[in-house]
C-alpha atoms as a PDB file:
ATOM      1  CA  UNK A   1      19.864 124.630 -60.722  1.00  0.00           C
ATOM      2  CA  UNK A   2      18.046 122.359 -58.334  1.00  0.00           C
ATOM      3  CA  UNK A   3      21.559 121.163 -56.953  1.00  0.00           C
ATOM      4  CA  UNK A   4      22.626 124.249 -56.480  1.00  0.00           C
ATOM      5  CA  UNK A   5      19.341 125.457 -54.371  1.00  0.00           C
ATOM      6  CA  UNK A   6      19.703 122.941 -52.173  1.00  0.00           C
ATOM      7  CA  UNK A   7      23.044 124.044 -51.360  1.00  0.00           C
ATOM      8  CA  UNK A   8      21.884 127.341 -50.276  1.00  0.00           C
ATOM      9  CA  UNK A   9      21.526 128.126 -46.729  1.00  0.00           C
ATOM     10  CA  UNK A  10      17.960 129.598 -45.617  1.00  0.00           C
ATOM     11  CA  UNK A  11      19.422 133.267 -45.592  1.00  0.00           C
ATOM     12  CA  UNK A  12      21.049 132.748 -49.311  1.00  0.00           C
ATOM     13  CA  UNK A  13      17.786 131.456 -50.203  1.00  0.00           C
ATOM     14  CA  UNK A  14      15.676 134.274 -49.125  1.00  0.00           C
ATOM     15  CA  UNK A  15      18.278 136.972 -50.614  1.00  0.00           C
ATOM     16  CA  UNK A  16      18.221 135.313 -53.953  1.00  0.00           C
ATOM     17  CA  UNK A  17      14.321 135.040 -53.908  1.00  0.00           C
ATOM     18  CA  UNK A  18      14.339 138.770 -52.847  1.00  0.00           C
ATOM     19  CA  UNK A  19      16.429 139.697 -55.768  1.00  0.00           C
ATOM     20  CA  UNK A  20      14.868 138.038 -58.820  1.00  0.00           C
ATOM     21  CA  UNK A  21      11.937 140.419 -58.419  1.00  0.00           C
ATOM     22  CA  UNK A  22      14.551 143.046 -58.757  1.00  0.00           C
ATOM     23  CA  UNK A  23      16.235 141.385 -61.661  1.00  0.00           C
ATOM     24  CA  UNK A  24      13.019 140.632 -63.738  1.00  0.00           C
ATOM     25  CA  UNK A  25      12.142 144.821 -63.364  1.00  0.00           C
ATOM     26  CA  UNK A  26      11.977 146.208 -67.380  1.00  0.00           C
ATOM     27  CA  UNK A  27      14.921 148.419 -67.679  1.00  0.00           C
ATOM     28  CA  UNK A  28      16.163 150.344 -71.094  1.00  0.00           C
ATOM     29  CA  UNK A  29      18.440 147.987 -73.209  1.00  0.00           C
ATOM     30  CA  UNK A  30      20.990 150.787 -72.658  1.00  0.00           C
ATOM     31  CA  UNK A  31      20.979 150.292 -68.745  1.00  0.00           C
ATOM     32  CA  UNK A  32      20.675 146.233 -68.733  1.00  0.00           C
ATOM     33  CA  UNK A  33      24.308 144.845 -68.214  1.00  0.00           C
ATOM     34  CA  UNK A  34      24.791 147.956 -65.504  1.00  0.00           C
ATOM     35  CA  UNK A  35      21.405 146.700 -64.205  1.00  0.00           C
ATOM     36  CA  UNK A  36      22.828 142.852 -63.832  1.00  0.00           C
ATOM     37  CA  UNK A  37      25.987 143.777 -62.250  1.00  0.00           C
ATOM     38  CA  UNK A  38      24.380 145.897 -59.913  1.00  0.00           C
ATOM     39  CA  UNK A  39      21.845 142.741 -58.695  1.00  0.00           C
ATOM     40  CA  UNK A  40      25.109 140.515 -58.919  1.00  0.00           C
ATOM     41  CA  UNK A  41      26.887 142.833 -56.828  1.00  0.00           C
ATOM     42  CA  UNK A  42      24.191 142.681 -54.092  1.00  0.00           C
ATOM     43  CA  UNK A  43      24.184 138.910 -53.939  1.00  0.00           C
ATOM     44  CA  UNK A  44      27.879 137.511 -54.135  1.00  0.00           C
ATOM     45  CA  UNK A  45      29.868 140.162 -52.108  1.00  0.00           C
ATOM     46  CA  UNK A  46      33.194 141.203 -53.893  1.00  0.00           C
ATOM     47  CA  UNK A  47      35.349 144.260 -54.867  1.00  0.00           C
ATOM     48  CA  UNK A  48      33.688 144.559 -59.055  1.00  0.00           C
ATOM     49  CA  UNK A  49      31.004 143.434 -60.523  1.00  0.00           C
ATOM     50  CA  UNK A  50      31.230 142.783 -64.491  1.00  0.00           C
ATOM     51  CA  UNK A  51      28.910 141.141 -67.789  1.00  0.00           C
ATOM     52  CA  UNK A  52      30.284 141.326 -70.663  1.00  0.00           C
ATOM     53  CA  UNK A  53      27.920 141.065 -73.795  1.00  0.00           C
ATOM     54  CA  UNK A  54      30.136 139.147 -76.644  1.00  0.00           C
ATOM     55  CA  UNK A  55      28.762 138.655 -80.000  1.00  0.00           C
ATOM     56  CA  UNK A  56      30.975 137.122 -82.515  1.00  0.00           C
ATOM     57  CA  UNK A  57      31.624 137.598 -85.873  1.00  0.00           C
ATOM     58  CA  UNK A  58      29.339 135.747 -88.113  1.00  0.00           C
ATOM     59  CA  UNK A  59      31.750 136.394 -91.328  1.00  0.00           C
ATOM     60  CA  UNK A  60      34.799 137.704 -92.204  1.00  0.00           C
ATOM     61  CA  UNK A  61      33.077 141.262 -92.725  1.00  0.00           C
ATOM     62  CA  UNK A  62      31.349 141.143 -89.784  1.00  0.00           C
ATOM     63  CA  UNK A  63      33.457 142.891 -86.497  1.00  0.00           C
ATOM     64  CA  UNK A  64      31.596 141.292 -83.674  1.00  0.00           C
ATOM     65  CA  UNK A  65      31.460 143.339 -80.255  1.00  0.00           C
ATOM     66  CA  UNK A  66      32.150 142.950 -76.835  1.00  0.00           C
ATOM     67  CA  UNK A  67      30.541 145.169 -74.146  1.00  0.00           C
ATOM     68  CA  UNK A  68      31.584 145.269 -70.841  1.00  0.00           C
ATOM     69  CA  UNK A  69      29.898 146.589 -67.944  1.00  0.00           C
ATOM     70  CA  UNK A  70      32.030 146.822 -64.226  1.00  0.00           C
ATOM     71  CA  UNK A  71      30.201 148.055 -60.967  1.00  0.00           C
ATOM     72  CA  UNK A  72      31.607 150.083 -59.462  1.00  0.00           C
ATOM     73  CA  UNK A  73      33.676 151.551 -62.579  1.00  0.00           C
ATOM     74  CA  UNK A  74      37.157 151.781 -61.772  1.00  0.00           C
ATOM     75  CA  UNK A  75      39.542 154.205 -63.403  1.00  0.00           C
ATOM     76  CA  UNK A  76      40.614 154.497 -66.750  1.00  0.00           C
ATOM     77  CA  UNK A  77      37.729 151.536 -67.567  1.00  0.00           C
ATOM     78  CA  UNK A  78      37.620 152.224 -71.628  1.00  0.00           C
ATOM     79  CA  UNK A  79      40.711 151.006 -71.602  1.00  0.00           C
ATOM     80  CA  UNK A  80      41.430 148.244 -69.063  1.00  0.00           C
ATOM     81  CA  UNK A  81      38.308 146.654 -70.820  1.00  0.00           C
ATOM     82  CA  UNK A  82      39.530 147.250 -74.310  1.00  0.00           C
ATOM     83  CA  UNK A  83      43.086 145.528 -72.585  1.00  0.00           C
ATOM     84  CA  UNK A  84      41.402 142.307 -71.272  1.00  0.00           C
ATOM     85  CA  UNK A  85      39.915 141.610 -74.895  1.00  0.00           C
ATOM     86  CA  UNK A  86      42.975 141.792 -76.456  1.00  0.00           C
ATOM     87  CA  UNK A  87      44.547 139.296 -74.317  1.00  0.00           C
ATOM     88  CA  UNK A  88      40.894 137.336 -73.899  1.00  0.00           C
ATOM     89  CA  UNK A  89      42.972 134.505 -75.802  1.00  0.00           C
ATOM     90  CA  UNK A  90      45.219 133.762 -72.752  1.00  0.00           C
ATOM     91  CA  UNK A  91      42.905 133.716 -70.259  1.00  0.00           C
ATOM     92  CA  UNK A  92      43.081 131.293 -68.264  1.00  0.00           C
ATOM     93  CA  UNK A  93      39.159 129.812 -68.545  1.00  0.00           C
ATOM     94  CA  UNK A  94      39.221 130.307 -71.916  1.00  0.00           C
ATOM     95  CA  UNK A  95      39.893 126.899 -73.234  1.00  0.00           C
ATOM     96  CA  UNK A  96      37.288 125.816 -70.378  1.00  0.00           C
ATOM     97  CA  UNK A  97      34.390 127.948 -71.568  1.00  0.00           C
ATOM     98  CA  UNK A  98      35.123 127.561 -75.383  1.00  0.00           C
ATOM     99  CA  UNK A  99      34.974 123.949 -75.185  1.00  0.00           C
ATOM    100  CA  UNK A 100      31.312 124.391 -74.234  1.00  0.00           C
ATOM    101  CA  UNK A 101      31.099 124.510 -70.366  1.00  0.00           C
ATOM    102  CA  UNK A 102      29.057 127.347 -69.854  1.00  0.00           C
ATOM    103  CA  UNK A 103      27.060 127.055 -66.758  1.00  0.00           C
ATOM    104  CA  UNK A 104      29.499 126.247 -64.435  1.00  0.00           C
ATOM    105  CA  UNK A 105      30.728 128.766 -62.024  1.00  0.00           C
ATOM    106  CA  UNK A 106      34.650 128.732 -62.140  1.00  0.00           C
ATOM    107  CA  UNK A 107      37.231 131.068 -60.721  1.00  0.00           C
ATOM    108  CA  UNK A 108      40.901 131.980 -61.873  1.00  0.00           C
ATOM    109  CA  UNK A 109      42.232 130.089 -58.904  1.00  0.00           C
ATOM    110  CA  UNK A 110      40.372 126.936 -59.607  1.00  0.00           C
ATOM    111  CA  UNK A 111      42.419 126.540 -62.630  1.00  0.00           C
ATOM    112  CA  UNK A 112      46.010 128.033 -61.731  1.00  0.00           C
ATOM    113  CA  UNK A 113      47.904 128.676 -59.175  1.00  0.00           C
ATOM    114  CA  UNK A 114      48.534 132.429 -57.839  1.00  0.00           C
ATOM    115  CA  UNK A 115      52.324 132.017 -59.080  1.00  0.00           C
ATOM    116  CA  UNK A 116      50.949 130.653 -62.727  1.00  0.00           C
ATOM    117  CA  UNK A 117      48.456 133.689 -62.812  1.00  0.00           C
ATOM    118  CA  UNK A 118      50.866 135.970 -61.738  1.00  0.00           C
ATOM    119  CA  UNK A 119      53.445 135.072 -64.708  1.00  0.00           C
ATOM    120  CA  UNK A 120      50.574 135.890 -67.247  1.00  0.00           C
ATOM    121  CA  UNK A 121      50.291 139.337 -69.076  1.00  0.00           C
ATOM    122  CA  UNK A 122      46.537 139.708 -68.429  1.00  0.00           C
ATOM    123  CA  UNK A 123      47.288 139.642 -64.428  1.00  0.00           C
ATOM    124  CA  UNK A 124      50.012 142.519 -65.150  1.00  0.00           C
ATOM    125  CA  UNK A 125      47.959 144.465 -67.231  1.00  0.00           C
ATOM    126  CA  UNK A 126      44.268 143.641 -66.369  1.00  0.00           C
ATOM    127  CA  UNK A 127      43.838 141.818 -63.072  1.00  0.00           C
ATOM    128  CA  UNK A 128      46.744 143.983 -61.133  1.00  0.00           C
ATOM    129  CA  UNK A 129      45.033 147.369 -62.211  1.00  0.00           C
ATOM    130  CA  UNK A 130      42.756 146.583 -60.631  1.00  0.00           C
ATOM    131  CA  UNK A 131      43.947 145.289 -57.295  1.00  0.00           C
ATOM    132  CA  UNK A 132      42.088 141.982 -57.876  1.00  0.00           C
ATOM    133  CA  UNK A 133      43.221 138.271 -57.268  1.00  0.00           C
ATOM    134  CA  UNK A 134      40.310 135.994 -58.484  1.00  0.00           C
ATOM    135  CA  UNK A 135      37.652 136.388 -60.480  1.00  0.00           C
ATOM    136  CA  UNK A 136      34.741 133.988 -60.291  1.00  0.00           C
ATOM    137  CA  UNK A 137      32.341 133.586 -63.984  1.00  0.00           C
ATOM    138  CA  UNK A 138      29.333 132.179 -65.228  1.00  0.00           C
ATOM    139  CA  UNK A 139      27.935 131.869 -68.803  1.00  0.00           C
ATOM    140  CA  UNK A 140      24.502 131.460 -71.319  1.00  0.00           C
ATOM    141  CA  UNK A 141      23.838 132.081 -74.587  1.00  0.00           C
ATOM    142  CA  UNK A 142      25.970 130.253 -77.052  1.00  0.00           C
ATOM    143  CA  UNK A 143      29.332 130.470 -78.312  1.00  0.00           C
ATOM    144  CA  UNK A 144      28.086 133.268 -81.148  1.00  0.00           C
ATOM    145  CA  UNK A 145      26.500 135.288 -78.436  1.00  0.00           C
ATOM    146  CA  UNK A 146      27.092 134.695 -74.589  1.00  0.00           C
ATOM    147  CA  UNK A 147      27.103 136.740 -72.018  1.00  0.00           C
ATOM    148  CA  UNK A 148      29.531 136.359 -69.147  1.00  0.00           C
ATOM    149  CA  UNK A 149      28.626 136.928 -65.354  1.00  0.00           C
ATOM    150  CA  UNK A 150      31.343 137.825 -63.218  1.00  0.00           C
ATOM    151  CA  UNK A 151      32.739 138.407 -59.844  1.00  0.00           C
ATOM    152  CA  UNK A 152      36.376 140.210 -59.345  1.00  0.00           C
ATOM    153  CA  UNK A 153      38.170 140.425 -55.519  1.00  0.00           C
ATOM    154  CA  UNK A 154      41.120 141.023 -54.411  1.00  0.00           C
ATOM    155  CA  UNK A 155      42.062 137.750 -52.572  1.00  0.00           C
ATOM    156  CA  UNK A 156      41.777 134.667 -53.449  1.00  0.00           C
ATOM    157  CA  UNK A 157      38.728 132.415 -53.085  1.00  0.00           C
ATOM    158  CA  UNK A 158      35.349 131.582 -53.404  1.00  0.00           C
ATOM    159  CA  UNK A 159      33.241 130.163 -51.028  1.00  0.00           C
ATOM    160  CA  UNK A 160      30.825 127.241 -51.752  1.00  0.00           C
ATOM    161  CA  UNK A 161      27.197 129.254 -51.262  1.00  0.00           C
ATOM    162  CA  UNK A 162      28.925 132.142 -53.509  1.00  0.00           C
ATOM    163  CA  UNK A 163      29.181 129.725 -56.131  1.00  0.00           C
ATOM    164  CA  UNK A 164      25.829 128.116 -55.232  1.00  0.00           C
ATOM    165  CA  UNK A 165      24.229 131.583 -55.208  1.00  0.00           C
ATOM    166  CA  UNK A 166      25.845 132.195 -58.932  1.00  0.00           C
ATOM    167  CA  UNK A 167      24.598 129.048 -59.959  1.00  0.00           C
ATOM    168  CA  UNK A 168      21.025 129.434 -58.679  1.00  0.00           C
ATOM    169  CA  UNK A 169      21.103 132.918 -60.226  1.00  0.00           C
ATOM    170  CA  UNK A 170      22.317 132.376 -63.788  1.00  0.00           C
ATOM    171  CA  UNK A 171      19.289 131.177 -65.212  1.00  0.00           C
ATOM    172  CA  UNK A 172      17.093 133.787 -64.253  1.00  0.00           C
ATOM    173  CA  UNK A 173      19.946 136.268 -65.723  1.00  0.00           C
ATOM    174  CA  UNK A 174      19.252 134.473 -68.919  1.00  0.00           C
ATOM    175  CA  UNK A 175      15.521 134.716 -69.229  1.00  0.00           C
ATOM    176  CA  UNK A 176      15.751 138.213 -68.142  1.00  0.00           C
ATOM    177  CA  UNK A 177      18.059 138.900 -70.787  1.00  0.00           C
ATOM    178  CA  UNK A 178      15.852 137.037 -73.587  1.00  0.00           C
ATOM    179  CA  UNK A 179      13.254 138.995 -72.210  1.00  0.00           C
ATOM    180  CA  UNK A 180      14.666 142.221 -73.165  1.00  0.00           C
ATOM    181  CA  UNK A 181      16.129 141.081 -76.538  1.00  0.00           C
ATOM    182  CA  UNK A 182      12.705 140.596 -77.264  1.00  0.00           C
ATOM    183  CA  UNK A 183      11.329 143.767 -75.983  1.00  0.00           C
ATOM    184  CA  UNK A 184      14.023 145.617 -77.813  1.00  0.00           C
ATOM    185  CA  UNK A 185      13.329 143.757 -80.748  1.00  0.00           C
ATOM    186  CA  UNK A 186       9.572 144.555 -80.631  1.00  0.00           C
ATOM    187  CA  UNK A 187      10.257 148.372 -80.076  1.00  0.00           C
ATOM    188  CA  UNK A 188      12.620 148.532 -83.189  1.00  0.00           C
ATOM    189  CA  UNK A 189       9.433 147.238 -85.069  1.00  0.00           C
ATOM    190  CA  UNK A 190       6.462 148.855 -85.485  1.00  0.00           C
ATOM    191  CA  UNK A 191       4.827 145.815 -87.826  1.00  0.00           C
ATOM    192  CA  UNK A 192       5.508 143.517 -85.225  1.00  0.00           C
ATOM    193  CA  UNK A 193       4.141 145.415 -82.634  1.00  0.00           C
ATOM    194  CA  UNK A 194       1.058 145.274 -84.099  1.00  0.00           C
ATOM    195  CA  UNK A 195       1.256 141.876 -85.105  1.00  0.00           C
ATOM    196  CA  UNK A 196       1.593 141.143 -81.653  1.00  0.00           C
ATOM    197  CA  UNK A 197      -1.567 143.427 -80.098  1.00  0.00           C
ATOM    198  CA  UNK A 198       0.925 145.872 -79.701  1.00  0.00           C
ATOM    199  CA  UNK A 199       2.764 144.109 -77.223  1.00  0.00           C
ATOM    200  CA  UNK A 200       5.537 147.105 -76.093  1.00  0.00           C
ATOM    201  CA  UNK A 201       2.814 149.127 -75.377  1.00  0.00           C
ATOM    202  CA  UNK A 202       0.280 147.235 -73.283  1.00  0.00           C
ATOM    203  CA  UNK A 203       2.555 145.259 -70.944  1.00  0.00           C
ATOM    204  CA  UNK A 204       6.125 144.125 -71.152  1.00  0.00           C
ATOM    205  CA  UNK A 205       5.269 140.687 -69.456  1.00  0.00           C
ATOM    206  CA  UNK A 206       4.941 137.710 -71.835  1.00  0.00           C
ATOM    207  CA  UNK A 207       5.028 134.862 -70.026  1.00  0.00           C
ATOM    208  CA  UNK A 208       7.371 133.032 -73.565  1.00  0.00           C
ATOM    209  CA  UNK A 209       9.527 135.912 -73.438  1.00  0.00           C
ATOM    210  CA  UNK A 210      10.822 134.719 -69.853  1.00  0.00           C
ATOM    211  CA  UNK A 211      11.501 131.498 -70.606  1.00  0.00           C
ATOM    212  CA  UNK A 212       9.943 128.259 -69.642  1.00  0.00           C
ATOM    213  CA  UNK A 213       6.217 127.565 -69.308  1.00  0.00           C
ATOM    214  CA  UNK A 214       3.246 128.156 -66.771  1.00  0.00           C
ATOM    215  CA  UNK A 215       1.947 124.836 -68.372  1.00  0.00           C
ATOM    216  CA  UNK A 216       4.931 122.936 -67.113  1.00  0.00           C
ATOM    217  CA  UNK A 217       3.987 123.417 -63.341  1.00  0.00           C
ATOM    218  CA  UNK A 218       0.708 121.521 -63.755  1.00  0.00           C
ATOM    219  CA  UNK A 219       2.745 118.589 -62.777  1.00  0.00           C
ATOM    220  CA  UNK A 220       2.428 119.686 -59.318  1.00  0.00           C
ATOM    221  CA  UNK A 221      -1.408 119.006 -59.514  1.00  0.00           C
ATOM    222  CA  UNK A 222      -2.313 122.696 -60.006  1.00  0.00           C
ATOM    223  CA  UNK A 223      -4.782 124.150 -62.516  1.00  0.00           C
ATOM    224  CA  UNK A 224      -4.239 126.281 -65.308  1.00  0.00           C
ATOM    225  CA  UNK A 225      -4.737 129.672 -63.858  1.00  0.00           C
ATOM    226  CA  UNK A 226      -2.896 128.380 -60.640  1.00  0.00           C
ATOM    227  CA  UNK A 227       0.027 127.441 -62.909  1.00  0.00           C
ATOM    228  CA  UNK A 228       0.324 131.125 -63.944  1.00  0.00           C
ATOM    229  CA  UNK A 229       0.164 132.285 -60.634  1.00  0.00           C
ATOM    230  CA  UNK A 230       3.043 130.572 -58.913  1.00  0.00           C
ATOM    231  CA  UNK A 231       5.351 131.009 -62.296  1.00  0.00           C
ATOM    232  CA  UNK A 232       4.586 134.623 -61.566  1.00  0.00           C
ATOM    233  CA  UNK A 233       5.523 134.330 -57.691  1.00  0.00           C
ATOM    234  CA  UNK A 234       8.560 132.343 -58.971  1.00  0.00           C
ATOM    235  CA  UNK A 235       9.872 135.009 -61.330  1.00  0.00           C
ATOM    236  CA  UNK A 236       9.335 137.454 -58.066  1.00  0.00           C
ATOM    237  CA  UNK A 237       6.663 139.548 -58.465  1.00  0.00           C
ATOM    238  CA  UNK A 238       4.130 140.633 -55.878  1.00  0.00           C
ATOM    239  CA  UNK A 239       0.307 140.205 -56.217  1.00  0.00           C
ATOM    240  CA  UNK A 240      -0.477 143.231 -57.278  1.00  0.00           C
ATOM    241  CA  UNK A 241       1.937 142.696 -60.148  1.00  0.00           C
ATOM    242  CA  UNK A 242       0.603 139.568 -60.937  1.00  0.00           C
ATOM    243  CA  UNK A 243      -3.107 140.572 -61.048  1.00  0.00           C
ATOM    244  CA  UNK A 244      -1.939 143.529 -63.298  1.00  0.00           C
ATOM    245  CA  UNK A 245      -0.426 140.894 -65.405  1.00  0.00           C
ATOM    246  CA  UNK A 246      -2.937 137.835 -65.417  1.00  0.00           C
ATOM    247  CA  UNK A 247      -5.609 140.694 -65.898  1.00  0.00           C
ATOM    248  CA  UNK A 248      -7.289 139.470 -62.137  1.00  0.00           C
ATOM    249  CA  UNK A 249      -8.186 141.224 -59.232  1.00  0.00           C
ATOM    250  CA  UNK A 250      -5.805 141.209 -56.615  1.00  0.00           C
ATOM    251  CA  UNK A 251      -8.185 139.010 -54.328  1.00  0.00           C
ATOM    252  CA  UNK A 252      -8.181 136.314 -56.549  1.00  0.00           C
ATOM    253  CA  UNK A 253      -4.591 135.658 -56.589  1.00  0.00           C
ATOM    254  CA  UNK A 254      -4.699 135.667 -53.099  1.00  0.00           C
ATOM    255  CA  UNK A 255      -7.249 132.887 -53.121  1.00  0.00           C
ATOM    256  CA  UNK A 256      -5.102 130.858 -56.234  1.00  0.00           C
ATOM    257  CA  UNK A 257      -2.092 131.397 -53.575  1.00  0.00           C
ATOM    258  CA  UNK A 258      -4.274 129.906 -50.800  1.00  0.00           C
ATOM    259  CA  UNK A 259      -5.135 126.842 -52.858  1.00  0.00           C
ATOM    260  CA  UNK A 260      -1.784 126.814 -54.148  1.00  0.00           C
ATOM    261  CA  UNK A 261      -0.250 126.463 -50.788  1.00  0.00           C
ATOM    262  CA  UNK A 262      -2.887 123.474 -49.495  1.00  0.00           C
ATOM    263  CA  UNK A 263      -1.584 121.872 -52.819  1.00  0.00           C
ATOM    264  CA  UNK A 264       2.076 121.634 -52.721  1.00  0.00           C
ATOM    265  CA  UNK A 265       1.759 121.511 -48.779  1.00  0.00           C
ATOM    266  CA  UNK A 266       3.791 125.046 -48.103  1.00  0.00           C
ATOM    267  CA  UNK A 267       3.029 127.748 -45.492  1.00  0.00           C
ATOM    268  CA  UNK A 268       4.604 130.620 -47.649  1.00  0.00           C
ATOM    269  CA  UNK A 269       5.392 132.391 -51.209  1.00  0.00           C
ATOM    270  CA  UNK A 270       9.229 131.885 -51.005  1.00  0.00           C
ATOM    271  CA  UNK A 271       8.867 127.542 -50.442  1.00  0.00           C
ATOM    272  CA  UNK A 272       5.979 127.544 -53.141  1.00  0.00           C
ATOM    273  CA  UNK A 273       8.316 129.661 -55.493  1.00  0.00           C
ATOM    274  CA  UNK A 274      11.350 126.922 -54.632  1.00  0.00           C
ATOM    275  CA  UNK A 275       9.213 124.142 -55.663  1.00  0.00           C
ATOM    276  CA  UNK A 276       7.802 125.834 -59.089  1.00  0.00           C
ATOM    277  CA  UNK A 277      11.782 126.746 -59.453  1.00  0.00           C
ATOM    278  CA  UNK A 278      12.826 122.758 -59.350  1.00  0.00           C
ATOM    279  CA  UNK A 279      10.288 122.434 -62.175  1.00  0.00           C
ATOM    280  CA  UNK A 280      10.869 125.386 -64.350  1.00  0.00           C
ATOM    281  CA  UNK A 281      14.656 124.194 -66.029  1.00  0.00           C
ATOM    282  CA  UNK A 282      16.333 126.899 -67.786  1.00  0.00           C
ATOM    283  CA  UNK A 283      16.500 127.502 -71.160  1.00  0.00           C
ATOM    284  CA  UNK A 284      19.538 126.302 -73.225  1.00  0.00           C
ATOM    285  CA  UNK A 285      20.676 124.094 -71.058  1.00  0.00           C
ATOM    286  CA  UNK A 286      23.749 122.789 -73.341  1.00  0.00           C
ATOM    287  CA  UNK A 287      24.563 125.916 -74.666  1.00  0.00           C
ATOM    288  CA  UNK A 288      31.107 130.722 -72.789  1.00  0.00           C
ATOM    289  CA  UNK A 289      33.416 133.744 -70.818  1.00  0.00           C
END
C-alpha cells in the first residue's frame, strides 16, 4: 500500500482520503457490496462498477454462493451474472488469482490480447452484453471467501493512478468489510452482544473490528490517546466522530491533533492520516477474483 500512495498524484490522494470516510459509514449487510461499488465507482472512473462476494464450498454438501453487485445495473443482470459464473473457469485471471495473487490490481488486457479475449465465450456472452472491453480487479479474503473489486469499460486500458488508486483502496475495502461481518455477526447474537457490553447497540466502532491497531502508531513517538486519534483521522472520520467514539470532547481532539501535527512535523489532517496509513499494513497480507 505504501508503494502505491506514493504513486498517487496530490488530487488522487485527496479523493481517496475523502472517500474512506465514506467507505467506513455502517451500512445494512444487505446494502454493503452496492455500498462498495458505489465508492469504487466514484474513485476509478469507468462504465460498471462490480464486487462479487464468493464463498466456497467447504464440503461436498455444502453449495457455496456467489453474489454479485454491478453499479449501475445493466439489463437483464440476474442473468448475465448467473452467465459469468458459469464460465468463471475460463476467465482469463483465473489461474492468476487462484494461484494466490490477490492484491494485485490486474486487467483482462494485461493478460491477453483483444483478439485472444475476443475468441473466448465469456467475451460473447458476458463482456459483449455489456458493451465492455477491459475489466480491471482486485482481491482479499482468502481463497474460501474473497471478495473481488472490480472495474468494467468499454475500451481498453488502465491508467497507472487507476491502478494506484485500486491499490491504495483495497485494504480499507477489507477492514470495512471485516467490520461488518462482525457487526452482522454480533446482531445475529444476542449472548454475544451482551458478552460484549452490548456492543451493536452502543456504537458500531471497535477499533479490532477495523483492522490493525492504534498501538501500532506509537512508533511515530505519539502517546496512547494520540495513537487513537490519528487511527481515527486515518480511517476518515471527522472530530466530532472521533470524540463520539473515544468518548472525548470535541476540544480535546483538537488539541491531540495539534500535538499530533508538531510531532510528525505536518500542517494538516490528510499528511498526518498518510503517515499513520504507511504504518497501519493491512490485514491478510498473503491471503482471489
Amino acid at each position: 500500500m505504501e508503494a502505491s500512495l506514493r504513486l498517487l498524484t496530490h488530487h488522487n490522494l485527496q479523493r481517496l482520503f475523502d472517500e474512506l470516510g465514506t467507505l467506513y459509514q455502517p451500512v445494512g449487510w444487505e446494502r454493503l457490496t452496492a455500498h462498495f461499488a458505489d465508492v469504487l465507482r466514484r474513485l476509478i472512473p469507468g462504465d460498471f462498477s462490480g464486487v462479487s462476494i464468493v464463498i466456497r464450498p467447504k464440503n461436498e454438501h455444502d453449495l457455496g454462493s456467489r453474489h454479485t453487485t454491478m453499479s449501475p445495473v445493466p439489463p437483464s443482470w440476474d442473468i448475465l451474472a448467473e452467465v459469468f459464473a458459469n464460465q468463471y473457469s475460463k476467465f482469463p485471471l483465473r489461474a492468476i488469482r487462484e494461484s494466490g495473487d490477490l492484491h494485485q490490481p490486474l486487467a483482462l488486457s494485461d493478460v491477453a490480447s483483444r483478439a485472444q479475449i475476443e475468441h473466448l465465450d465469456v467475451y460473447h456472452d458476458y463482456y459483449r452484453a455489456l458493451s465492455v472491453a477491459d475489466d480491471l480487479s482486485v482481491n482479499f479474503g482468502s481463497s474460501g471467501h474473497r471478495v473481488c473489486l472490480a472495474v468494467l469499460r468499454e475500451r481498453r486500458g488502465f491508467s497507472e493512478q487507476d491502478r494506484a488508486i485500486l491499490a491504495a483502496i483495497r485494504p480499507h475495502f477489507e477492514r470495512a468489510y471485516r467490520y461488518s461481518l462482525g457487526l452482522k455477526a454480533v446482531k445475529k447474537s444476542p449472548r454475544a452482544s451482551r458478552q460484549n457490553g452490548n456492543h451493536a447497540a452502543n456504537s458500531s466502532y471497535t477499533l479490532e473490528d477495523l483492522g490493525g491497531s492504534p498501538g501500532a502508531l506509537s512508533v511515530l513517538g505519539l502517546s496512547a490517546r494520540e495513537a487513537e486519534v490519528l487511527y481515527w483521522v486515518a480511517a476518515g472520520k471527522s472530530g466530532p466522530v472521533i470524540s463520539t467514539i473515544l468518548g472525548i470532547r470535541h476540544d480535546t481532539v483538537r488539541s491531540h491533533l495539534k500535538k499530533i501535527f508538531a510531532k510528525l512535523g505536518v500542517e494538516n489532517r490528510l499528511s498526518a492520516a498518510l503517515r499513520a496509513l504507511q504504518v497501519l499494513h493491512p490485514a491478510n497480507p498473503d491471503t482471489k477474483r
